[in-house]
Protein backbone atom coordinates (compact mmCIF):
# COMPACT_ATOMS: atom_id res chain seq x y z
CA UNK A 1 70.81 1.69 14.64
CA UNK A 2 70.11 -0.37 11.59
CA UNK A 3 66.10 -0.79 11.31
CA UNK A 4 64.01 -3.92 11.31
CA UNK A 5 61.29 -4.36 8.80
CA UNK A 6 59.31 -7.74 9.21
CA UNK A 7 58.20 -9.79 6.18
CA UNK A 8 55.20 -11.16 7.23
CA UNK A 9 54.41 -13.17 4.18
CA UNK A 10 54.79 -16.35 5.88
CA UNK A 11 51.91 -15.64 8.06
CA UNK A 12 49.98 -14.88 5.71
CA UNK A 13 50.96 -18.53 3.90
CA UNK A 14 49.85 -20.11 7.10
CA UNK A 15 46.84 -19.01 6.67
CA UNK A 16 45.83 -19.55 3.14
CA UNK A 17 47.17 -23.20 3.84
CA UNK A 18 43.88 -23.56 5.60
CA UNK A 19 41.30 -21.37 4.64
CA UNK A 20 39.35 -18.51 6.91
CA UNK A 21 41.69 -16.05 9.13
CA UNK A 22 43.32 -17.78 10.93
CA UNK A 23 46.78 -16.33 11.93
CA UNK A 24 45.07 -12.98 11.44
CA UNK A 25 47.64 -11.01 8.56
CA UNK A 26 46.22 -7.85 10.12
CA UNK A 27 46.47 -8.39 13.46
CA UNK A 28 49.71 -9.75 13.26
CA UNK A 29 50.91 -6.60 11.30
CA UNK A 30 50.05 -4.48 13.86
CA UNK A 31 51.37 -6.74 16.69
CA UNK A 32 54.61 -6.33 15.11
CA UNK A 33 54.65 -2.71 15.10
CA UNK A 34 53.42 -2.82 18.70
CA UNK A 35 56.31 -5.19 19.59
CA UNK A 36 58.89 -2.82 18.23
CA UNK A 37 59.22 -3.78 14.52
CA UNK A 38 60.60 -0.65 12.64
CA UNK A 39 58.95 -1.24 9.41
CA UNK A 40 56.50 -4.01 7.88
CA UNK A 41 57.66 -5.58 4.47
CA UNK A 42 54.91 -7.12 2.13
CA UNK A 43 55.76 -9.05 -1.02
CA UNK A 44 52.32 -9.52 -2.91
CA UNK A 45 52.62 -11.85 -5.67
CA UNK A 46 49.84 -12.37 -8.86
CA UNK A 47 49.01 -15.29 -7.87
CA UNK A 48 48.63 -14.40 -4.34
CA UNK A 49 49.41 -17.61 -2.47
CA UNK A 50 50.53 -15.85 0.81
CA UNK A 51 49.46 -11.59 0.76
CA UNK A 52 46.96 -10.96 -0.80
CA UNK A 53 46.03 -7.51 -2.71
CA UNK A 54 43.55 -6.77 0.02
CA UNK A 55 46.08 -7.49 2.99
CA UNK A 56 48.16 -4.72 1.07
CA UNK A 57 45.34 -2.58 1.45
CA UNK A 58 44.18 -3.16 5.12
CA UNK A 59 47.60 -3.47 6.45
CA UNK A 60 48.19 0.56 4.99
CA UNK A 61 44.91 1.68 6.85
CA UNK A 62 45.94 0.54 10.36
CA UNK A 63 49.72 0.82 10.81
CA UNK A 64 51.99 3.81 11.32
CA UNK A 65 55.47 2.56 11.22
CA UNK A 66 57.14 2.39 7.59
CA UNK A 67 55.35 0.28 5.19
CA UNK A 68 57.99 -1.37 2.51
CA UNK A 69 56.17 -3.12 -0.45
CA UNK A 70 58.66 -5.70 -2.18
CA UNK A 71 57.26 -7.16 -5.61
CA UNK A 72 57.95 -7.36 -9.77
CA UNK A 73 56.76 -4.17 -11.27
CA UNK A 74 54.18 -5.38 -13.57
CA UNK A 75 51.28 -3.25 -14.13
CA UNK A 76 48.90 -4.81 -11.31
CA UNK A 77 51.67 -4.33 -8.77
CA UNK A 78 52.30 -0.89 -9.88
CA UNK A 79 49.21 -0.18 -9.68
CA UNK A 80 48.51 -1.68 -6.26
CA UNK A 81 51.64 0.49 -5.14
CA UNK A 82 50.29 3.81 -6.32
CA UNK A 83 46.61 2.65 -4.94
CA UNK A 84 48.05 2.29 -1.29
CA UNK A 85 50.83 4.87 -1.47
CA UNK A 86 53.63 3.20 0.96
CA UNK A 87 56.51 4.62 2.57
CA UNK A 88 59.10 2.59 0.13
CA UNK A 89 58.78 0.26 -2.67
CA UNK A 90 61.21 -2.69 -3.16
CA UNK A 91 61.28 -3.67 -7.09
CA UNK A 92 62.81 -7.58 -7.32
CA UNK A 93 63.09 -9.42 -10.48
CA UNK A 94 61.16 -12.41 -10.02
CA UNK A 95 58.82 -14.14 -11.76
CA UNK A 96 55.50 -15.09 -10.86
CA UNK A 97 56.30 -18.40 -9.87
CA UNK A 98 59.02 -17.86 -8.47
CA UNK A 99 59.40 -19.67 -4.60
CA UNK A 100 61.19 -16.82 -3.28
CA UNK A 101 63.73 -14.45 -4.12
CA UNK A 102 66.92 -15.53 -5.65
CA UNK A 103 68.56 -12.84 -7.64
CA UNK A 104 69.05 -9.24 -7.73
CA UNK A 105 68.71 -7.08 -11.08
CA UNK A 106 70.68 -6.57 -13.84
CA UNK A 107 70.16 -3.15 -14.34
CA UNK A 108 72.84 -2.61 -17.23
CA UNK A 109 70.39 -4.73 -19.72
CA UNK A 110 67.05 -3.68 -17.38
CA UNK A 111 67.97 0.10 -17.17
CA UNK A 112 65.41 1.77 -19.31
CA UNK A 113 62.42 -0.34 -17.82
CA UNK A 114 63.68 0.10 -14.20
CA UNK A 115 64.36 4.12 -14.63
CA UNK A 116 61.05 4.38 -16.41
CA UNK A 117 59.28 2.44 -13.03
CA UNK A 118 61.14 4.35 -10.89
CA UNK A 119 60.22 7.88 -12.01
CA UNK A 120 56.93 6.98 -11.82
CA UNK A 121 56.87 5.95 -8.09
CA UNK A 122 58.81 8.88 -7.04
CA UNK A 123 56.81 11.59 -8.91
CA UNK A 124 54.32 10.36 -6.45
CA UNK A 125 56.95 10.60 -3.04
CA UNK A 126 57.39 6.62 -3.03
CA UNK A 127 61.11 5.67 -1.94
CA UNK A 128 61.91 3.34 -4.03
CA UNK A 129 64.72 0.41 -3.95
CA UNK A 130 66.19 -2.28 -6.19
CA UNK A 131 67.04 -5.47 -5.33
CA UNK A 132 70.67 -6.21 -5.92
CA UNK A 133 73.67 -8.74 -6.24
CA UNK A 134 76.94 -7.19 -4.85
CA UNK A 135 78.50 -6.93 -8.66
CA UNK A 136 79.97 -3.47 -8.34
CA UNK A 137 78.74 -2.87 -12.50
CA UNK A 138 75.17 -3.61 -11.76
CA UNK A 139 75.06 -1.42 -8.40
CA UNK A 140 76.60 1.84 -10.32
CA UNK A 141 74.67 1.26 -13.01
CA UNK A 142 72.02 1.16 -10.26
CA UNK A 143 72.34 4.54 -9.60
CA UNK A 144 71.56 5.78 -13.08
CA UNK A 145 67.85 4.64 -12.76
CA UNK A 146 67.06 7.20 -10.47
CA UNK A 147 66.57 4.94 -7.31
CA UNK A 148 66.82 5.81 -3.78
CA UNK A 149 68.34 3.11 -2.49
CA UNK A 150 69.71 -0.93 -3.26
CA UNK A 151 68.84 -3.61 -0.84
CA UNK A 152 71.68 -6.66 -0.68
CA UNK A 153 70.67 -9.81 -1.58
CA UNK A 154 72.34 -11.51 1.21
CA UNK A 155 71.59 -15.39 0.39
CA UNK A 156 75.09 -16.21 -0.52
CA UNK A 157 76.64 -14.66 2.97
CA UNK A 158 73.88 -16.66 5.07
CA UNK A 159 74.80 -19.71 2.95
CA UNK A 160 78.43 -19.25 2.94
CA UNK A 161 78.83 -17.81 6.51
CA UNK A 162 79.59 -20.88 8.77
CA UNK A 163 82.44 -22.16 6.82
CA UNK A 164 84.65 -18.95 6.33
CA UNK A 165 82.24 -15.35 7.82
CA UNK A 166 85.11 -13.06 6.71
CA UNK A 167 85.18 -14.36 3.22
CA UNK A 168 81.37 -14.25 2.82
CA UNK A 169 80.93 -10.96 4.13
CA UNK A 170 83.89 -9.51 1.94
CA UNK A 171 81.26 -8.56 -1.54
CA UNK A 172 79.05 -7.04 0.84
CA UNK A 173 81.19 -4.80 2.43
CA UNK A 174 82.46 -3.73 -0.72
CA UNK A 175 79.47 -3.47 -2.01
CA UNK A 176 78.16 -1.34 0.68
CA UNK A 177 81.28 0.72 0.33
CA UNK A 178 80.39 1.65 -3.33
CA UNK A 179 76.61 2.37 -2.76
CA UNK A 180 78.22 4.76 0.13
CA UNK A 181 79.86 6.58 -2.87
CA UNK A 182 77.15 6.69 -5.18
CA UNK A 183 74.94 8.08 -2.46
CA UNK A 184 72.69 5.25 -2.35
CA UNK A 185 70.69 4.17 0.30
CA UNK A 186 71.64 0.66 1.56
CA UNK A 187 69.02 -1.96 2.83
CA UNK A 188 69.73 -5.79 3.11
CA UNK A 189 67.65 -8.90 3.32
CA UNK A 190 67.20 -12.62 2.47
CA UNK A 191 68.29 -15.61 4.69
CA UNK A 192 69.34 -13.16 7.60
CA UNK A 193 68.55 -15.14 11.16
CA UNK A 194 69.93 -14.66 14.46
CA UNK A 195 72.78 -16.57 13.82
CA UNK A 196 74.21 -14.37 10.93
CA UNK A 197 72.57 -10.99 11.50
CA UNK A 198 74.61 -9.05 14.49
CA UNK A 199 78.23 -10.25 12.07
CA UNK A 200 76.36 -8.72 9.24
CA UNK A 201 75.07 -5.67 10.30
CA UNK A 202 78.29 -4.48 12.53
CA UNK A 203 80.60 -4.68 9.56
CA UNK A 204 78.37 -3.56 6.69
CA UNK A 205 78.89 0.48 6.60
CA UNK A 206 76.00 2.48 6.31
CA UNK A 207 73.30 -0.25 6.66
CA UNK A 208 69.86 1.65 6.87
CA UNK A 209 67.56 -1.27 6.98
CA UNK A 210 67.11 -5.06 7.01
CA UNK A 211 64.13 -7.01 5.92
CA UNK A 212 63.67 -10.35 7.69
CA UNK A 213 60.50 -12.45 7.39
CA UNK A 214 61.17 -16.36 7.05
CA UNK A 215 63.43 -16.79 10.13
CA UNK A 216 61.99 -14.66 12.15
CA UNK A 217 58.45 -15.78 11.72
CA UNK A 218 60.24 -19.30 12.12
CA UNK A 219 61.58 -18.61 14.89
CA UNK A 220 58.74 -16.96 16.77
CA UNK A 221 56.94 -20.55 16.96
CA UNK A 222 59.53 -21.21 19.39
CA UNK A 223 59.57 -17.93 21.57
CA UNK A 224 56.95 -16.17 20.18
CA UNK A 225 56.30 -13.21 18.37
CA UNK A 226 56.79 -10.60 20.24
CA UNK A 227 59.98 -11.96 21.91
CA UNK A 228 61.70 -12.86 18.77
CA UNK A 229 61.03 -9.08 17.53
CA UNK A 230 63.02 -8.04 20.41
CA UNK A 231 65.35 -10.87 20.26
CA UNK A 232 66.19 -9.24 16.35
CA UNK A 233 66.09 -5.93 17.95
CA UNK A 234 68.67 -6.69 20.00
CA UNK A 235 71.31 -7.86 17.30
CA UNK A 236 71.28 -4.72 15.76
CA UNK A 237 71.23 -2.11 18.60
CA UNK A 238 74.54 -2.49 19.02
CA UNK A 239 76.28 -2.39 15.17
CA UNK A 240 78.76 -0.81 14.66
CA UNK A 241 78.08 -0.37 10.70
């Protein structure tokens, strides 16, 4: 079964909106690994308008499922990383103010940086992963920085899969294909929802995890938390990738 991690930024941007605690980052870490959640993702950024540096700290104290870290690797974040040791650091290439996500790595120009950031958070046991367009140049040159894995920036199959699923899907699976034969690890994430996720994961081969925050935190206003964890859950118990 392909694993769920839960980005739980957007909590976390609910409650900075307004001051105090309230929705409790902590609690609702911990509530998702109660509800079933394989894995909590994190994506700190400097400016820290939805996790904060402490949340990164306090959520490491009081959960036991994997703990996935997704950020740019400039020297704070590195350092946070090393500071609170998680199961598997995600490196993406955006800036600081940068909305979300919207682009994986070029690791042909990037390789040196990325390979020397890498070593450096597996001397110390940290899995680490890049973030990654499907171009099949940038994902073997991927596997010359040392990395453990690549997770798929799936944006453009969410956006393109109502109008034609089998073309949108088609990079992806070839993509997964060559990360199969490189012996990389193969995570996915970005604009995944209920709608698109079961398609996804059933034809992507070798899919390890998938890291879903936005939708699902979306959708749990409607059927609530613990619900839509299972409701997730459910699309990928039954993959076939």
């Amino acid at each position: 079964m392909t694993r769920l991690s839960v980005n739980i930024n957007k909590i976390a941007t609910l409650r900075n909106a307004r001051g105090g605690n309230i929705p409790d980052v902590l609690k609702a870490a911990i509530d998702c690994q109660m509800f079933g959640a394989h894995g909590i993702t994190v994506h700190p950024r400097p400016d820290e308008r939805h996790i904060r540096y402490q949340d990164v700290r306090d959520i490491k104290t009081y959960i036991t499922t994997e703990f996935n870290i997704e950020g740019y690797p400039s020297k704070p974040f590195i350092d946070l990383v090393l500071s609170v040791m998680p199961d598997q650091v995600t490196l993406v290439p955006d800036p600081p103010d940068a909305i979300t996500s919207d682009q994986g790595w070029d690791t042909i120009s990037d390789k040196q940086f990325l390979s020397e950031v890498i070593s450096v958070f597996r001397s110390h046991g940290i899995r680490t992963s890049l973030f990654m367009g499907t171009d099949p140049g940038h994902i073997e040159e991927a596997a010359n920085t040392g990395t453990d894995r690549i997770e798929l920036y799936t944006e453009p199959y969410a956006a393109g899969y109502t109008s034609n699923r089998e073309k949108a899907i088609e990079p992806f699976v070839k993509a997964a294909i060559l990360a199969g034969e490189l012996q990389l690890g193969l995570n996915a994430g970005h604009d995944l929802n209920l709608g698109n996720l079961k398609y996804f994961a059933d034809n992507i081969p070798g899919l390890l995890e998938v890291s879903i925050g936005h939708a699902l935190i979306s959708d749990a206003l409607y059927f609530g938390l613990e619900n839509s964890i299972q409701m997730y859950l459910r699309q990928l118990e039954q993959t076939g990738g």
